[in-house]
Protein backbone atom coordinates (compact mmCIF):
# COMPACT_ATOMS: atom_id res chain seq x y z
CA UNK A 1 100.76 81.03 115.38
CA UNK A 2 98.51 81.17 112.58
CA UNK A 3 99.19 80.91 109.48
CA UNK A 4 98.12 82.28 105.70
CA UNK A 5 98.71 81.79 102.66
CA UNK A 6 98.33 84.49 99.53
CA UNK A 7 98.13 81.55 96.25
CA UNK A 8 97.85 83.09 92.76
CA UNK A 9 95.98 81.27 90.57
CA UNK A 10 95.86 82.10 87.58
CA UNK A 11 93.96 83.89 84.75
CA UNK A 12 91.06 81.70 84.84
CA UNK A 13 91.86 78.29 83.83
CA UNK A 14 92.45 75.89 86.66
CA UNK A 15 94.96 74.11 84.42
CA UNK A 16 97.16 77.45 84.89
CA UNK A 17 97.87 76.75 88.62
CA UNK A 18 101.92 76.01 89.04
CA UNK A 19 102.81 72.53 90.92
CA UNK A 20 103.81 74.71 94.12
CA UNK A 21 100.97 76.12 94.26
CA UNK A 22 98.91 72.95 94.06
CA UNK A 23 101.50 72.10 97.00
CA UNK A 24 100.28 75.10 98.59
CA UNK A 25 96.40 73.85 98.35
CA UNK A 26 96.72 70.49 100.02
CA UNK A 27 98.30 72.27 103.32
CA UNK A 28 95.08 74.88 104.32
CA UNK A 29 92.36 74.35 106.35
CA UNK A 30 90.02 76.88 105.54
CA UNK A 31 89.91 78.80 103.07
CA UNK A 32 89.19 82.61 102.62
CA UNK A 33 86.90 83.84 99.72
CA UNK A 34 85.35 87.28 99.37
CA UNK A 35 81.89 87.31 97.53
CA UNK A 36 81.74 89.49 94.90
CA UNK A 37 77.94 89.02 94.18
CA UNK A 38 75.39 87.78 91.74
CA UNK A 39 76.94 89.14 88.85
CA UNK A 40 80.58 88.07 88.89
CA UNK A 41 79.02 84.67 90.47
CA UNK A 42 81.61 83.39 88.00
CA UNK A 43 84.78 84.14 89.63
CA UNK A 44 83.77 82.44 92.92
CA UNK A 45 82.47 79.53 91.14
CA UNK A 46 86.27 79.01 89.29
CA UNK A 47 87.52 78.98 92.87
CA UNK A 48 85.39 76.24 94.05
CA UNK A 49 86.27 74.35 91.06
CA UNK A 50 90.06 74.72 91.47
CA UNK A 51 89.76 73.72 95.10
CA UNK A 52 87.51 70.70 93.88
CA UNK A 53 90.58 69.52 91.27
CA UNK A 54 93.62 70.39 93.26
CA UNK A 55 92.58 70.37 97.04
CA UNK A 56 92.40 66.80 97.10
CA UNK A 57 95.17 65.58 99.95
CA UNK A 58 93.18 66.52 102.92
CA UNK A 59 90.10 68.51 104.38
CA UNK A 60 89.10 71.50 104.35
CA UNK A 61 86.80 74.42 105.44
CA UNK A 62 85.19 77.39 103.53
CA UNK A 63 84.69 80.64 105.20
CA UNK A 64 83.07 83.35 102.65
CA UNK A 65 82.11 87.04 103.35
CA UNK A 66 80.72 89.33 101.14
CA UNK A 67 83.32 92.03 98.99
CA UNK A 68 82.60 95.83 100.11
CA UNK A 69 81.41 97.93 97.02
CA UNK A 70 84.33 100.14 95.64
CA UNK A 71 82.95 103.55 94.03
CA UNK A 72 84.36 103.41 90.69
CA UNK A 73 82.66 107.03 89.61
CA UNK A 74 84.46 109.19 91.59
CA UNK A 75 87.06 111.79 90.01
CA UNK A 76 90.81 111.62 89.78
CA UNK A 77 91.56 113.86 92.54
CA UNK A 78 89.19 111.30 94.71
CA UNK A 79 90.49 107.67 93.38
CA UNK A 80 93.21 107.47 96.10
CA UNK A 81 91.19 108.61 99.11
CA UNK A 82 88.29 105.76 97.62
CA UNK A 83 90.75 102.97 97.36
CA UNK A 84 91.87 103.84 100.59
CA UNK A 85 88.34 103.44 102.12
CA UNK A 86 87.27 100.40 100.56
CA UNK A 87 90.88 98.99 101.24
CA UNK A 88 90.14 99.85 104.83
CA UNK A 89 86.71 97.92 104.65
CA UNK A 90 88.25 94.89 102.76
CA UNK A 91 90.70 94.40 105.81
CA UNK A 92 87.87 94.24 107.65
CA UNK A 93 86.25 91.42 106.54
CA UNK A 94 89.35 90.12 106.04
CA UNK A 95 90.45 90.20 109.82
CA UNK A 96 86.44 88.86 110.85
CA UNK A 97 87.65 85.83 108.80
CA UNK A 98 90.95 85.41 110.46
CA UNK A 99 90.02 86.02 113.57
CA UNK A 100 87.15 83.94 113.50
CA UNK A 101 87.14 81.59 111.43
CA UNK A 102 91.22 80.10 111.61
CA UNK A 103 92.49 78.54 115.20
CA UNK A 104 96.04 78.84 116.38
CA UNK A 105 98.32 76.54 114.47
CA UNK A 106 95.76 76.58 111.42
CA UNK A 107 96.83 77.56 107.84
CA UNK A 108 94.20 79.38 106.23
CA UNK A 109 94.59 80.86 102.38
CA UNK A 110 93.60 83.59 99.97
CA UNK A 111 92.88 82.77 96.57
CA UNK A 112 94.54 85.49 94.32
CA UNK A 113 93.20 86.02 90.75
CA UNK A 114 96.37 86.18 88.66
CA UNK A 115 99.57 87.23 90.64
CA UNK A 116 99.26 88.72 93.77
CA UNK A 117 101.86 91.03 93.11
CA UNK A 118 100.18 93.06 90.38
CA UNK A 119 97.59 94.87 90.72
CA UNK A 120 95.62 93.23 93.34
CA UNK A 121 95.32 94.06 97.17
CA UNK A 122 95.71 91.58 99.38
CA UNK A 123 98.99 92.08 100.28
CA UNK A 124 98.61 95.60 101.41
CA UNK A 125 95.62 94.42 103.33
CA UNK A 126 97.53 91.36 104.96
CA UNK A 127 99.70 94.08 106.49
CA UNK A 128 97.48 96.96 107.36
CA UNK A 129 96.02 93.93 109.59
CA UNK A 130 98.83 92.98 111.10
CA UNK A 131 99.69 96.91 111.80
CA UNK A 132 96.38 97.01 113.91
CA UNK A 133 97.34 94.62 116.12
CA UNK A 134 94.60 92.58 117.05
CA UNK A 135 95.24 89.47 114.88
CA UNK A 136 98.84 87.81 114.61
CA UNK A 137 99.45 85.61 111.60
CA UNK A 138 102.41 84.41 109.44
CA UNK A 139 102.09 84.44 106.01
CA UNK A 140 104.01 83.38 102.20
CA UNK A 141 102.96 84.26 98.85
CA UNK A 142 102.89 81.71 95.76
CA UNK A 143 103.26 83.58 92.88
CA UNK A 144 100.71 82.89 89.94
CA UNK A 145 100.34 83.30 85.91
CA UNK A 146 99.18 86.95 85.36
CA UNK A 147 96.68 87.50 83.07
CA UNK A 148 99.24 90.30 81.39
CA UNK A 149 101.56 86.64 81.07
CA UNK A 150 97.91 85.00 79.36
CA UNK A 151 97.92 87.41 77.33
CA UNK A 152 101.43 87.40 75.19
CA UNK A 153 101.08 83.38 74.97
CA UNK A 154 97.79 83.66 73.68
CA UNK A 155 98.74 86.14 71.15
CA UNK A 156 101.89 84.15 70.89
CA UNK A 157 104.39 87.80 71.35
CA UNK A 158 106.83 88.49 73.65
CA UNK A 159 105.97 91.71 76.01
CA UNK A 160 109.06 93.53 75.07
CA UNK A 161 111.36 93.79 72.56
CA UNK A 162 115.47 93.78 72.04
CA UNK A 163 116.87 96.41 73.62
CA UNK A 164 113.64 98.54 75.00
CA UNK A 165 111.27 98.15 78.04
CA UNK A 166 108.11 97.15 78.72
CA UNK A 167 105.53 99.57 80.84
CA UNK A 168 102.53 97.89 82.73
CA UNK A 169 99.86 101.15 83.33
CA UNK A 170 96.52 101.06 84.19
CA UNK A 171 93.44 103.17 81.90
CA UNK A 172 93.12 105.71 84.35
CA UNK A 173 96.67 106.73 83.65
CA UNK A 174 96.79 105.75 79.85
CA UNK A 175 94.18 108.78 80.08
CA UNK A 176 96.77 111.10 80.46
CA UNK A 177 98.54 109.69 76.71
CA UNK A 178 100.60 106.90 75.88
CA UNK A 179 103.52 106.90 77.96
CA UNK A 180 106.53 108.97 77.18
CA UNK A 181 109.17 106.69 75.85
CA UNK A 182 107.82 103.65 75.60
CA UNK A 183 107.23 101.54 72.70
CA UNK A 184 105.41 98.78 74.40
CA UNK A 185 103.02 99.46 76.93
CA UNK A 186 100.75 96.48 79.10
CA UNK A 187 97.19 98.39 80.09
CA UNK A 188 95.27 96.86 83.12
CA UNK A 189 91.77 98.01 84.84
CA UNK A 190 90.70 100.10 81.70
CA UNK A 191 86.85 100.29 82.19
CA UNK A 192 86.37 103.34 80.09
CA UNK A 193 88.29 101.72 77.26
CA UNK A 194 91.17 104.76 76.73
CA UNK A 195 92.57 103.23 73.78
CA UNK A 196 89.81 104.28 71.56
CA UNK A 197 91.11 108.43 72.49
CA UNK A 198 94.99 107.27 71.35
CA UNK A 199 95.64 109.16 67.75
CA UNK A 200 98.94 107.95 66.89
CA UNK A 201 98.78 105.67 63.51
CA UNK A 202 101.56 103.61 64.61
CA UNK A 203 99.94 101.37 67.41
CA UNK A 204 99.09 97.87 67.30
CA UNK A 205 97.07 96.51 70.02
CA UNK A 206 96.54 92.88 71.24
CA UNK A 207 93.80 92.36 73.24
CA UNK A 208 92.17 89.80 75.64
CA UNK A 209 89.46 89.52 77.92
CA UNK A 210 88.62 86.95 79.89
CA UNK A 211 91.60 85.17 79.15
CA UNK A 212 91.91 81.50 79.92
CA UNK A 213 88.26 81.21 80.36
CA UNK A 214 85.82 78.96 78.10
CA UNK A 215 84.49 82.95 77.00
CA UNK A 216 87.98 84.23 76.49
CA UNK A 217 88.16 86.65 73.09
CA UNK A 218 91.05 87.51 71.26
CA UNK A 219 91.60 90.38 69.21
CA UNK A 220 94.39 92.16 67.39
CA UNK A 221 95.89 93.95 64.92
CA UNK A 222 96.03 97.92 64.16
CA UNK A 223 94.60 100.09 66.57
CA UNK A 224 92.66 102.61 64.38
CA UNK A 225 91.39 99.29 62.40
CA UNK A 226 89.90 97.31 65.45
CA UNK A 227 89.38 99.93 67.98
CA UNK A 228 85.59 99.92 67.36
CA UNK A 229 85.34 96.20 67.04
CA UNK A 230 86.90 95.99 70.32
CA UNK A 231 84.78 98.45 71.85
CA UNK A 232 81.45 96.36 70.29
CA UNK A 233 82.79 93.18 70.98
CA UNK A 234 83.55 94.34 74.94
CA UNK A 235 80.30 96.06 75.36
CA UNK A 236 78.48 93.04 74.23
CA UNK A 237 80.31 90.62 76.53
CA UNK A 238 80.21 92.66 79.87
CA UNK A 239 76.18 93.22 79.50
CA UNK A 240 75.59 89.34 78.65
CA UNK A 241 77.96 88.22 81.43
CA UNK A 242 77.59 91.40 83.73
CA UNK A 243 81.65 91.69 84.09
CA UNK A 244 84.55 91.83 82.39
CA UNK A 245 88.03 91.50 82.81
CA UNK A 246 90.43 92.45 80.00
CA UNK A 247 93.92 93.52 79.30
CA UNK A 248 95.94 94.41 76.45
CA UNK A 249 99.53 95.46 75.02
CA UNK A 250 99.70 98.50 72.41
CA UNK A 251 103.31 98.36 70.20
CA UNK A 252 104.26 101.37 68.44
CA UNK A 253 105.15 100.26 65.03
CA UNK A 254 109.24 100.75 64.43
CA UNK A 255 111.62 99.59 62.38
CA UNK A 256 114.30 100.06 64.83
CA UNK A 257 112.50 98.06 67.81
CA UNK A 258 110.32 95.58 66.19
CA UNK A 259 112.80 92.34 65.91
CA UNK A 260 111.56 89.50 68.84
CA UNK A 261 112.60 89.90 72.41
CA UNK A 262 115.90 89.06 73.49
């Protein structure tokens, strides 16, 4: 039986990675990445250096294809039916590897950005392989440091506060307003930058963007004060780098809710 293994690691530093999943490292014999390209040449090139620190113990192959293009201009009513297709083309390339590239009684692994729990697809794609039958495989998941986690220590906050929940959302859906009922609200894939369309006067925002990278930038305070500095400040970094990743919290402002987290 094969074998994979799904190992978050991190935000971007490759001093983020937890001792099991250093653990994890040492036991693979090839490992899976997904090229995203010229222009987020970084992201691969953190990989190989996180192999080249931690995957010390024992050899190891590289198998690499290249990442299917996602359409990120379609409409609403079309995002599902898009993620679904390029989903569908991820898995496979991800099976060609597998299946090609891993014998049986090999470990291979996927190298998560972050957690693989939030926000990212390889999970759903491990399965919809498995569903279609042609490739058998075990697998585990090593959970890693989110950058949402990067982001409160670097800010030095908690994510919620005593008594009230925290939301994690996405821009597309901070679109639609801040969420009802929430006070404190994590935003995630916002590459239209919705919190510059938020009116209310009570929000604070802490924001990050490429966090635990030697370019990570840190910025917070009132929304309707740094909104356009933010906006400047991420414009200029994703056409000098090509990319950006970011991710931020907005607070309402209460008396009643703003004491530390319990």
């Amino acid at each position: 039986m094969r074998k994979i293994r799904v190992i978050g690691i991190g935000s971007g530093d490759p001093d983020q990675l937890t001792l099991q999943a250093v653990k994890a490292l040492n036991t693979v014999d090839v490992f899976f990445i997904l090229d995203k390209g010229r222009e987020k040449s970084d992201l691969t090139r953190l990989r190989h250096e996180i192999l080249q620190r931690h995957a010390v113990e024992r050899p190891y192959r590289l198998m690499e294809a290249q990442d299917p293009e996602r359409d990120r201009t379609v409409s609403s009513a079309a995002y599902a039916p898009a993620v679904d297709d390029w989903r569908r083309r991820r898995a496979d390339r991800c099976e060609e590897m597998i299946r090609d590239g891993l014998a049986d009684g090999e470990c291979g692994a996927f190298l998560v950005w972050g957690d693989p729990s939030l926000y990212d697809s390889t999970l759903a794609i491990l399965e919809d392989i498995l569903a279609r039958g042609a490739v058998s495989f075990d697998y585990d998941v090593i959970p890693g440091i989110s950058s949402v986690s990067a982001l409160a220590a670097r800010h030095r906050t908690g994510l919620n506060r005593v008594g009230r929940p925290v939301q994690i959302t996405t821009g597309r859906r901070l679109s639609e307003g801040f969420p009802e009922g929430a006070d404190d609200v994590v935003v995630m894939l916002d590459a239209h930058q919705e919190f510059t369309r938020l009116a209310e006067p009570d929000l604070h925002i802490h924001w990050g963007a490429y966090l635990g990278t030697p370019d990570e930038i840190l910025i917070s305070g009132r929304l309707g004060e740094v909104a356009d500095r933010i906006r400047a400040v991420r414009e200029e970094a994703r056409a000098r780098k090509g990319w950006i990743m970011d991710t931020y919290l907005l607070r309402r402002e209460r008396g009643d809710v703003d004491r530390p987290g319990e």
